[in-house]
Protein backbone atom coordinates (compact mmCIF):
# COMPACT_ATOMS: atom_id res chain seq x y z
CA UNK A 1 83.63 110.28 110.75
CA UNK A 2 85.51 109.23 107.71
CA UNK A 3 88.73 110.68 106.98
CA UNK A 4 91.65 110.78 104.78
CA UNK A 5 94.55 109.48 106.26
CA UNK A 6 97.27 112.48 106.25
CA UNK A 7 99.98 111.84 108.00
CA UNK A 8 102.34 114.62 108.10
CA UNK A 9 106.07 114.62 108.55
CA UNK A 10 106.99 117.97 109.88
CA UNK A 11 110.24 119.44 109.88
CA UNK A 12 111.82 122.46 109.80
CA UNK A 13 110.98 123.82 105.88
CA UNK A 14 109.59 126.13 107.60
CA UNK A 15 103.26 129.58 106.00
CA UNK A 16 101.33 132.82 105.74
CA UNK A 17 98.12 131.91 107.83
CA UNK A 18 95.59 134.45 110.05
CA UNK A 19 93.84 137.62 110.01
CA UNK A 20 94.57 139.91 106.85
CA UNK A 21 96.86 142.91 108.04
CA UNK A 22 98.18 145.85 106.65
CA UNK A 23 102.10 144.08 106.39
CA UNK A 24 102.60 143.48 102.52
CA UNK A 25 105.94 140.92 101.68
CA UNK A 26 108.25 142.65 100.15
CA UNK A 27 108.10 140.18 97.48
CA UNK A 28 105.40 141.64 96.56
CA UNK A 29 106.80 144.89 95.94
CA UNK A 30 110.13 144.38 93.30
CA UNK A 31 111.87 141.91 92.19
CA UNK A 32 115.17 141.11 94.13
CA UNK A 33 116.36 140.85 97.76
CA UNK A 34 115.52 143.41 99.91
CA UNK A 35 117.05 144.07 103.20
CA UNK A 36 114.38 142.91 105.20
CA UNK A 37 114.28 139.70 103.61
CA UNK A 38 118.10 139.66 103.92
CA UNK A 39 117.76 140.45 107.45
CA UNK A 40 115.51 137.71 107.53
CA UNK A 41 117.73 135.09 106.51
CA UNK A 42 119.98 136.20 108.45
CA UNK A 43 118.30 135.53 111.77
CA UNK A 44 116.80 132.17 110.42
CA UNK A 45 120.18 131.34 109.39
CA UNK A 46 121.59 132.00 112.89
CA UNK A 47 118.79 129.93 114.60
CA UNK A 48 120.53 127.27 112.42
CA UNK A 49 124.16 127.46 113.51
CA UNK A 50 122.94 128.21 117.29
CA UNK A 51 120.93 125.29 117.48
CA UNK A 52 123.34 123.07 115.32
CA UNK A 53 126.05 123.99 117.87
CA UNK A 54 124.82 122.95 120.88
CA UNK A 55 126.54 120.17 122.59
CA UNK A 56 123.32 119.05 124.10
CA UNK A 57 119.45 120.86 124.99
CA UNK A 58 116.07 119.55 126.08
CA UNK A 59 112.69 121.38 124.87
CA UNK A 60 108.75 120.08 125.05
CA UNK A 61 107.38 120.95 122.28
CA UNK A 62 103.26 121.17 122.18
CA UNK A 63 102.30 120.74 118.69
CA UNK A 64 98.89 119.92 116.34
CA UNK A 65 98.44 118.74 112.87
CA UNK A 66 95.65 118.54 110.68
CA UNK A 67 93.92 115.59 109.40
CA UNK A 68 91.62 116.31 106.41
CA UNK A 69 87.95 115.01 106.45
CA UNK A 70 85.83 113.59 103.14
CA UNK A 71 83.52 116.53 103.72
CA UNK A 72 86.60 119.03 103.45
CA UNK A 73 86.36 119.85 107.47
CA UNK A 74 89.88 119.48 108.90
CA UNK A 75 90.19 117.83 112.68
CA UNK A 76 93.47 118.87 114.61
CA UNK A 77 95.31 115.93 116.63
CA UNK A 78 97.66 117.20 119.56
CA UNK A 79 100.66 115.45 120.75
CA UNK A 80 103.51 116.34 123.15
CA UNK A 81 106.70 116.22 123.33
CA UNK A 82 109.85 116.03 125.25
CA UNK A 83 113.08 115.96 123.35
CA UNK A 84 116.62 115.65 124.77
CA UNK A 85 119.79 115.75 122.67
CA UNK A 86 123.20 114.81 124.06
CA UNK A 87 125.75 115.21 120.55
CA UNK A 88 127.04 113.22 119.14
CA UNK A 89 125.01 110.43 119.46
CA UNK A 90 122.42 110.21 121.87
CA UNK A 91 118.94 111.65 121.57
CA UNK A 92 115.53 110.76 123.55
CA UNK A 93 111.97 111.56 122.70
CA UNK A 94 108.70 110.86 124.66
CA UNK A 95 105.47 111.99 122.96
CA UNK A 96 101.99 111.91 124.82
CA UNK A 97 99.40 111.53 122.07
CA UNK A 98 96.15 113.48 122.12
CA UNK A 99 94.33 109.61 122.59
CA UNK A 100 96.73 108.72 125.68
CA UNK A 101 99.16 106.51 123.40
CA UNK A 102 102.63 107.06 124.78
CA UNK A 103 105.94 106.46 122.43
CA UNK A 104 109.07 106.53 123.17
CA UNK A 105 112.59 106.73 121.27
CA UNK A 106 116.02 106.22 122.11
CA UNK A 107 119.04 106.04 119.93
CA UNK A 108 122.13 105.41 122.18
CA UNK A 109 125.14 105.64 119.32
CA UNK A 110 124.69 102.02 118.41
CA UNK A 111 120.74 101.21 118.21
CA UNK A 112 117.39 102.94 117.69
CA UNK A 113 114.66 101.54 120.25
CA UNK A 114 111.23 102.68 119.81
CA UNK A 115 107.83 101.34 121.84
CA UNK A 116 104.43 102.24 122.15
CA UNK A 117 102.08 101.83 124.88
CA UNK A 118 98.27 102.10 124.25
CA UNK A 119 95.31 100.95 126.54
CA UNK A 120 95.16 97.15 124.16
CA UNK A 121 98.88 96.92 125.79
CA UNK A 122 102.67 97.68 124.96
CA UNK A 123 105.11 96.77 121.84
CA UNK A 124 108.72 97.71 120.76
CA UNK A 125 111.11 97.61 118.23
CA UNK A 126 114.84 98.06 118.07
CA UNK A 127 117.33 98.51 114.85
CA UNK A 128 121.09 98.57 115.08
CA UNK A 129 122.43 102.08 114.07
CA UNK A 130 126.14 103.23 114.98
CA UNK A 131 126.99 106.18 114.23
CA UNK A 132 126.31 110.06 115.61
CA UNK A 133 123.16 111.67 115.88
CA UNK A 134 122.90 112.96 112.06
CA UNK A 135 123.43 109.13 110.43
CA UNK A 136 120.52 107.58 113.50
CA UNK A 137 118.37 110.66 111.86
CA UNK A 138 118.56 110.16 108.24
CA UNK A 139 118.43 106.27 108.90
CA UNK A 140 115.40 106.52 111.19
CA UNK A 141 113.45 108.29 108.12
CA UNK A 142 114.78 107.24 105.23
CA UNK A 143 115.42 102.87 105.73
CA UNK A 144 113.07 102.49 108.86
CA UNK A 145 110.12 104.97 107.22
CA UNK A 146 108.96 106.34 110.23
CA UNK A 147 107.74 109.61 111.30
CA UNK A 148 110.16 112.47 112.83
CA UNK A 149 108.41 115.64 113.32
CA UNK A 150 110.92 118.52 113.19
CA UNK A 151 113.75 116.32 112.62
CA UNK A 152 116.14 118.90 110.95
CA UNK A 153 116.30 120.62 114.20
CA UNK A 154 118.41 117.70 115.93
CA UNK A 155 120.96 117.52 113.28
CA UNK A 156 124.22 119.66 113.25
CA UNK A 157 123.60 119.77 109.39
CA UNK A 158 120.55 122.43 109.97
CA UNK A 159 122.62 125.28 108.37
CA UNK A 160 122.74 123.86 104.98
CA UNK A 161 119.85 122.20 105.12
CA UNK A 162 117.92 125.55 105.81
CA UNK A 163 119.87 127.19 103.04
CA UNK A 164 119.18 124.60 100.25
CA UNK A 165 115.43 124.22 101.27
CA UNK A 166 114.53 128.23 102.19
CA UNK A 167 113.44 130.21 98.67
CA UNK A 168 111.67 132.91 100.12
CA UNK A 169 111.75 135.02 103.30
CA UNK A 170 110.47 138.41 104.58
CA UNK A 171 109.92 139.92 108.43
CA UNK A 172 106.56 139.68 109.42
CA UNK A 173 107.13 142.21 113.04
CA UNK A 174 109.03 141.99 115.99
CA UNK A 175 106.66 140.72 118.95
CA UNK A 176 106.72 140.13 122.93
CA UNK A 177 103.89 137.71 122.49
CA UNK A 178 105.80 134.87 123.80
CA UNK A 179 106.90 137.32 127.12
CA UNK A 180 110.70 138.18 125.31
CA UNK A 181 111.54 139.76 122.14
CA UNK A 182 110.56 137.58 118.78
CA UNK A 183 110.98 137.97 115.31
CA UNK A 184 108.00 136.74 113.70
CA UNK A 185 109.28 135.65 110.17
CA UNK A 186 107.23 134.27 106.93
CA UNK A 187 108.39 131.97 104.19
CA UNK A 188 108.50 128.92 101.97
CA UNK A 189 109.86 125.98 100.25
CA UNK A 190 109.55 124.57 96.96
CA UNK A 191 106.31 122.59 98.89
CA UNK A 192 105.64 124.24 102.22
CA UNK A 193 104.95 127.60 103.78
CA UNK A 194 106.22 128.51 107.05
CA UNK A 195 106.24 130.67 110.02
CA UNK A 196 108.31 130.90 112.80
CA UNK A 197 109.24 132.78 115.76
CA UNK A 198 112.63 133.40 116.70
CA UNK A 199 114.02 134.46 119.89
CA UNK A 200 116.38 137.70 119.66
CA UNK A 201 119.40 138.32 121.21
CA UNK A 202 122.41 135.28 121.81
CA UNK A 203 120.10 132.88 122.02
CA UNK A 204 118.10 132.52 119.03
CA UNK A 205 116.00 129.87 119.69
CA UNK A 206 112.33 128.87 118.09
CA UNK A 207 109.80 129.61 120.02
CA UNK A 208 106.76 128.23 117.29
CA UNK A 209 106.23 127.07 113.86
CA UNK A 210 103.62 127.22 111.92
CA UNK A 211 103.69 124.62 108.47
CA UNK A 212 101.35 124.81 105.95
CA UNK A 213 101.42 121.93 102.99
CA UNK A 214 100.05 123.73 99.98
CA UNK A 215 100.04 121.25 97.50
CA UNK A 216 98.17 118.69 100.10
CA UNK A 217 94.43 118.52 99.52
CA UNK A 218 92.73 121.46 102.13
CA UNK A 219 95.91 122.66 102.74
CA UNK A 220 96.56 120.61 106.13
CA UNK A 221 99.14 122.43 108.81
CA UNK A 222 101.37 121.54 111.62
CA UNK A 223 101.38 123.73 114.33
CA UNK A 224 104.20 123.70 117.18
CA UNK A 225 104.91 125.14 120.78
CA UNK A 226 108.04 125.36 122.03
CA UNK A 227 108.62 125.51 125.94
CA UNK A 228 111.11 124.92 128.53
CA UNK A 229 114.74 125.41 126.47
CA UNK A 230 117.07 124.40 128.06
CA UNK A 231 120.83 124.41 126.96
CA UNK A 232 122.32 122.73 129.56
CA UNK A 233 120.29 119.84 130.99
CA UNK A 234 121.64 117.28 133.52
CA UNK A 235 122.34 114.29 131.43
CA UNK A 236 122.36 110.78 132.45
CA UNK A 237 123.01 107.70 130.92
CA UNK A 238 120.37 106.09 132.24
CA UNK A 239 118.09 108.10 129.92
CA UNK A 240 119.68 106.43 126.99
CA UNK A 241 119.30 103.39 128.39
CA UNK A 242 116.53 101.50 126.80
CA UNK A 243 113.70 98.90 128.72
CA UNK A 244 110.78 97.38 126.94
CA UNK A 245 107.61 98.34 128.92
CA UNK A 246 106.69 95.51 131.28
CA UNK A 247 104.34 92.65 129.07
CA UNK A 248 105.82 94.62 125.68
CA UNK A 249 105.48 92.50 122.71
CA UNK A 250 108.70 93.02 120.43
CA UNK A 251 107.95 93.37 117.08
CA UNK A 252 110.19 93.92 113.55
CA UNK A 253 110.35 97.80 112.50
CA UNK A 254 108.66 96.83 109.26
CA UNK A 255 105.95 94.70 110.32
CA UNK A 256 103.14 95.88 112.51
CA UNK A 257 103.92 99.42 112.94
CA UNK A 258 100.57 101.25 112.73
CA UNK A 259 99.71 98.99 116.28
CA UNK A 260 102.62 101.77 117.45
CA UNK A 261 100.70 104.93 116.45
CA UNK A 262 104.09 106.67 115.17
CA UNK A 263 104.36 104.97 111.18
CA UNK A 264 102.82 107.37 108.37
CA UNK A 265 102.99 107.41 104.83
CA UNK A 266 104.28 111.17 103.64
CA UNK A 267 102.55 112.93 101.65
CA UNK A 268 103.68 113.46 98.27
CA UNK A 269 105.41 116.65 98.94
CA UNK A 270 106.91 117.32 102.19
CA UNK A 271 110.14 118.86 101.65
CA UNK A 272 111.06 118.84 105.11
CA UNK A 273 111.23 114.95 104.86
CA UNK A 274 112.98 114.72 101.61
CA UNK A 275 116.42 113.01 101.87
């Protein structure tokens, strides 16, 4: 089947998707701030400076994204992975794709090393980057041009960020779906529509986003599953410590990158990836 090739770059911009209910926004209603949209912010906005504030967590994170067929159909590709963050500068991801391709990344405070491993064999790539965890991020996305999914949520900048980027915002309900209390909250960017669930009380953590890219052709979404918090993980350096896969082929960041799986072009509106 012939597709288009969407890649998305899914972050936290955080979409108003499902079964019609009886909830009407707010917005809807008058113009203005009302206090359930203020309330809103508030708890996104606190999900921001928690997670911004911890010295270090690990989470898997199960998500899906669309990919947008000729014919209109859209076809869901799952990933998943396991992030650890150790501020200020160390951060490790390993992502089982849906096809068996496994990637890992590894920024240890002075260089980003990525590799890929796929049944045709193994390749890597590694960039100098000193700095903390914040510079590795923007330089991962914005010189190397690779794909970060959720990548505002590892930098202690999330705060502002979600300010700047967050126009609208309303309560959807409070739900025990996920087992413990959750807000359930709806809203949008200048590009993208979001949902996410929050955890309430001291911990407000997110618990799943929904994305949905409304100026993208059919509307394509990214879906994620959070799982397995955890705010104080046993760290060790060996986890930053970077080895090529056995028989790995070492290539440049900017040449042969689709043989990794983990290069994309972005759309032309993804405000989550914007600089």
């Amino acid at each position: 089947m012939k597709s288009k090739m969407f890649s998305v770059f899914p972050v936290l911009c955080l979409c108003v998707i499902g079964f019609v209910t009886p909830y009407t926004l707010a917005a809807d209603q008058e113009e203005g701030v009302t206090d359930t949209q203020a309330q809103s912010r508030e708890i996104l906005m606190n999900m921001g400076k928690f997670l911004s504030q911890a010295q270090s967590f690990s989470v898997n994170i199960l998500s899906g994204y669309d990919v947008v067929q000729e014919s209109g159909q859209k076809i869901e590709f799952v990933d998943n992975r396991k992030v650890l963050v150790n501020r200020p500068d160390r951060l490790r991801i390993e992502v089982e794709k849906s096809d068996g391709t496994r990637n890992l990344a590894v920024f240890d405070g002075k260089n980003i090393n990525i590799s890929s491993t796929t049944q045709e064999g193994s390749v890597y790539a590694e960039a100098p980057s000193p700095g903390n965890l914040d510079a590795a991020v923007s330089y991962f996305r914005k010189d190397l041009h690779m794909r970060l999914p959720l990548a505002l949520l590892l930098v202690s900048q999330l705060p502002t960020e979600l300010d700047s980027r967050v126009e609208d915002i309303d309560y959807v309900e409070k739900t025990n779906i996920f087992k413990v209390p959750t807000h359930h909250l709806v809203g949008s960017t200048d590009t993208v529509d979001f949902q996410v669930w929050i955890k309430d009380g001291n911990q407000p953590l997110p618990l799943r986003i929904v994305l949905t890219y409304r100026n993208e052709e059919g509307q394509p979404q990214f879906r994620a599953q959070f799982s397995e918090w955890n705010l104080a993980p046993k760290i060790k350096d060996a986890l930053f410590t970077f080895t090529p896969p056995d028989g790995a082929k070492k290539i440049n960041f900017l040449a042969r990158l689709n043989e990794m799986g983990i290069k994309g072009k972005a759309p032309a509106t993804t405000a989550g990836e914007q600089p």
